[in-house]
N, C-alpha and C. Protein backbone atom coordinates (compact mmCIF):
# COMPACT_ATOMS: atom_id res chain seq x y z
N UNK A 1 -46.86 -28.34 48.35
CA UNK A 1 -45.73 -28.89 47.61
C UNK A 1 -44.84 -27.74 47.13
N UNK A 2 -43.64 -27.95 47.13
CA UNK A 2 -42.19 -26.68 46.69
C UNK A 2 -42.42 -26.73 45.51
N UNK A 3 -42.00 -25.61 44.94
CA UNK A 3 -42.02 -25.19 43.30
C UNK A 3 -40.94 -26.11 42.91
N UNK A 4 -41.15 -26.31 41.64
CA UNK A 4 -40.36 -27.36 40.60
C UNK A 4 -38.79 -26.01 40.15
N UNK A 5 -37.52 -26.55 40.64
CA UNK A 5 -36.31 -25.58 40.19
C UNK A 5 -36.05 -25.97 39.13
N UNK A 6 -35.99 -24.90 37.72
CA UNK A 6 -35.35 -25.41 36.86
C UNK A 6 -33.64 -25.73 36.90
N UNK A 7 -33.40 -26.45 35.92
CA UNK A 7 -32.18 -26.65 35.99
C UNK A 7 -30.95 -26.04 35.40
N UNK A 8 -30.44 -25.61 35.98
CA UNK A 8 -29.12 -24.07 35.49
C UNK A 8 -28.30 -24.40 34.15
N UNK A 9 -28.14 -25.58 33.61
CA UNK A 9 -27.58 -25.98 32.37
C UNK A 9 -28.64 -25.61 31.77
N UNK A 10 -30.10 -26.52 31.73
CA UNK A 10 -30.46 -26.43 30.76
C UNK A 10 -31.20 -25.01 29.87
N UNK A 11 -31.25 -24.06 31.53
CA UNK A 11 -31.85 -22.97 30.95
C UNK A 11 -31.14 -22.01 30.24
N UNK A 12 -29.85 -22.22 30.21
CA UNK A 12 -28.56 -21.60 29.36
C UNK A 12 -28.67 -22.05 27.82
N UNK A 13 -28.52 -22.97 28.06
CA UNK A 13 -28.84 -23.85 26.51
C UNK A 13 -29.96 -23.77 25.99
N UNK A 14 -31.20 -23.57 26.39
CA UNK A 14 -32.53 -23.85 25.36
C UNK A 14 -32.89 -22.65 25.88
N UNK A 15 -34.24 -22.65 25.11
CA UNK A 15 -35.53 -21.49 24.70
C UNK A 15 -36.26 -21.75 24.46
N UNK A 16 -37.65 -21.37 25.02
CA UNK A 16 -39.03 -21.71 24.61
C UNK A 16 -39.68 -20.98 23.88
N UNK A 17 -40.31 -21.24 22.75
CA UNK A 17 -40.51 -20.50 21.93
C UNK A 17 -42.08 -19.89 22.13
N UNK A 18 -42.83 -18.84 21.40
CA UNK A 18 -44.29 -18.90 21.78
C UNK A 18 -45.26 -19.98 21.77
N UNK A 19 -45.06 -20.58 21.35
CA UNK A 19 -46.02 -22.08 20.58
C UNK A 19 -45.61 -22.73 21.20
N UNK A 20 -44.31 -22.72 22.66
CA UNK A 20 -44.51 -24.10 23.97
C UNK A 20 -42.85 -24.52 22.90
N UNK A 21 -42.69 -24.74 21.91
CA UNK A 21 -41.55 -25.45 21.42
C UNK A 21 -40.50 -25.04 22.07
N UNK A 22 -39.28 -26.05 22.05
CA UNK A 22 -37.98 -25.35 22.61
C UNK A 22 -37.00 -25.68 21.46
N UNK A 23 -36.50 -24.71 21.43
CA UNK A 23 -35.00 -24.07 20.43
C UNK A 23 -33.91 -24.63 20.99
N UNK A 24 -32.77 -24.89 20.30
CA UNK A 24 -31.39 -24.91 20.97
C UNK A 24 -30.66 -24.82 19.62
N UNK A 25 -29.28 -24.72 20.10
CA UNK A 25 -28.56 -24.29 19.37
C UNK A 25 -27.70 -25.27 18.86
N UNK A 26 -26.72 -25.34 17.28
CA UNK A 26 -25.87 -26.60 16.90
C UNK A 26 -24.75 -26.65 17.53
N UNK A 27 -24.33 -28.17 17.86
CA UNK A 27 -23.07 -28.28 18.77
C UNK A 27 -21.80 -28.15 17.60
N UNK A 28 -20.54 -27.96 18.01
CA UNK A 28 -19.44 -28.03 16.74
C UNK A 28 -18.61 -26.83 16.53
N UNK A 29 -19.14 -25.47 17.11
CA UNK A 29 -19.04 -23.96 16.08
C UNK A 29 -18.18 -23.77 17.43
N UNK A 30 -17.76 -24.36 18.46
CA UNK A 30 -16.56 -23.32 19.47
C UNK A 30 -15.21 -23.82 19.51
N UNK A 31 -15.05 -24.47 18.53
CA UNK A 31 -13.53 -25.18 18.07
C UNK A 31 -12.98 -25.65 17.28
N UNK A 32 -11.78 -26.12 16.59
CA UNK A 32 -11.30 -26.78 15.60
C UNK A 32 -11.99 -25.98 14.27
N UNK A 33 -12.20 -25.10 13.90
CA UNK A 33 -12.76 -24.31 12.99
C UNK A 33 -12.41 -24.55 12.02
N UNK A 34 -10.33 -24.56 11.99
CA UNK A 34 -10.12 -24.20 10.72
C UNK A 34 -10.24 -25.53 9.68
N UNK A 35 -10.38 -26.80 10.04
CA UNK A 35 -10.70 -27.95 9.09
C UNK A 35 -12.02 -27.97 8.53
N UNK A 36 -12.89 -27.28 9.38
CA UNK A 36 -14.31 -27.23 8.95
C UNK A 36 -14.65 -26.05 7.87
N UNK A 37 -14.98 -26.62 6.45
CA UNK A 37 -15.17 -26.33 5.35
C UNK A 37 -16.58 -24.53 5.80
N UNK A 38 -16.23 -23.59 5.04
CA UNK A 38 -16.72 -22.51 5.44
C UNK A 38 -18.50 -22.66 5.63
N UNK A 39 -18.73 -23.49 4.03
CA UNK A 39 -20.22 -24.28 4.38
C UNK A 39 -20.60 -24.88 5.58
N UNK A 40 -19.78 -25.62 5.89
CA UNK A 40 -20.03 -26.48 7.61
C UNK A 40 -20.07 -26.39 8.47
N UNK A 41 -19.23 -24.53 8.84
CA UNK A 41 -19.57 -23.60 9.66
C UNK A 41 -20.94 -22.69 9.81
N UNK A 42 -21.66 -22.89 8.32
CA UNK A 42 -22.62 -21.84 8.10
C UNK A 42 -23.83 -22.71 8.20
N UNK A 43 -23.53 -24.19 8.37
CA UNK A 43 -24.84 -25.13 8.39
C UNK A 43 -25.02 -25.23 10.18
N UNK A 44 -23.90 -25.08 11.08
CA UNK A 44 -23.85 -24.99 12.66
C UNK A 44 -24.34 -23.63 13.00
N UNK A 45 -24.69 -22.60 12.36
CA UNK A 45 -24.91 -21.17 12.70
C UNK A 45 -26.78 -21.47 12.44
N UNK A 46 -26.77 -20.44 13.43
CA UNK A 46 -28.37 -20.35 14.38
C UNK A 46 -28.92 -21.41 15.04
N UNK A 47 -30.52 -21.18 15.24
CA UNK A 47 -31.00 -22.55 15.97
C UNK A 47 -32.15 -23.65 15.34
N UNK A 48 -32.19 -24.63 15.98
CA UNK A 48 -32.99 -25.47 15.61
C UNK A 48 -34.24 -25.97 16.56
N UNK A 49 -35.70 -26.35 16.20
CA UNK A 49 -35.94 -26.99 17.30
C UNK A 49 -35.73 -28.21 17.60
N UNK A 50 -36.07 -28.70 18.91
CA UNK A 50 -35.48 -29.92 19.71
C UNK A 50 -36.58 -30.98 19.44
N UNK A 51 -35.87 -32.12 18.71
CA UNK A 51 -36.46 -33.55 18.41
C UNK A 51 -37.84 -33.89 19.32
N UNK A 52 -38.60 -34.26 18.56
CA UNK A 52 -39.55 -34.20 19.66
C UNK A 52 -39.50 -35.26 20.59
N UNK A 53 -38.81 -36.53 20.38
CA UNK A 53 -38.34 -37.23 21.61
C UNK A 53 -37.98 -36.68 22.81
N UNK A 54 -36.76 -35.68 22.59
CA UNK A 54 -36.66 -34.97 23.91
C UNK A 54 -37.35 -33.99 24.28
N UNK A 55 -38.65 -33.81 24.24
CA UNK A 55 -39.07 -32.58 24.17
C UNK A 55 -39.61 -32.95 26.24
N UNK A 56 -40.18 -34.07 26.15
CA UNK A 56 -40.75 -34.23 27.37
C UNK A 56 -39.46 -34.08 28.55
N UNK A 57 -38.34 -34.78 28.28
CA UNK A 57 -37.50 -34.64 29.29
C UNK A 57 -36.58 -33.57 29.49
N UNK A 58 -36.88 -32.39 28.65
CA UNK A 58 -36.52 -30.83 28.70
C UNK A 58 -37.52 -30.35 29.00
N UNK A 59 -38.67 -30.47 29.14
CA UNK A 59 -39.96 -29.72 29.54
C UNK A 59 -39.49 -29.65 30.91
N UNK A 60 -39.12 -31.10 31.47
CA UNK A 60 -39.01 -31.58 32.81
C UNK A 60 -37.95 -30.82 33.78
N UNK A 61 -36.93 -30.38 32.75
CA UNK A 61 -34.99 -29.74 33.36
C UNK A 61 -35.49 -28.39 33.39
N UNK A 62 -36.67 -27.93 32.22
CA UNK A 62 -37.36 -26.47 32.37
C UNK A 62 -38.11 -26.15 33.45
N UNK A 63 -38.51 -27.08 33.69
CA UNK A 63 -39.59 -26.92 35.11
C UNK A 63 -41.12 -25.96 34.28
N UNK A 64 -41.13 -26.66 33.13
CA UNK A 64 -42.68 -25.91 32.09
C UNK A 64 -43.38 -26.98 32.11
């Protein structure tokens, strides 16, 4: 059987962390800036991990 390809979006967007979890980052922070209150910019800055609902069907786009 062929190796499983991951998928080129998703490996741009996420990260697996040591512990198997995957990271991604908040959507919002590459536009329209200036209405967004300086707090609301600083709550979209760094990452989060991914709901564990989706965790199985990003495992899957990871090919992990």
């Amino acid at each position: 059987m062929p190796k499983m390809k991951t998928n080129s979006s998703a490996k741009k967007r996420f990260k697996v962390t040591g512990s198997g979890k995957i990271k991604r980052f908040r959507a919002g922070k590459s536009h329209l800036l200036r209405k967004k209150s300086k707090k609301a910019k600083g709550h979209l800055t760094g990452s989060v991990l991914v709901a564990k609902a989706d965790e199985k069907r990003l495992k899957d786009l990871l090919a992990i």
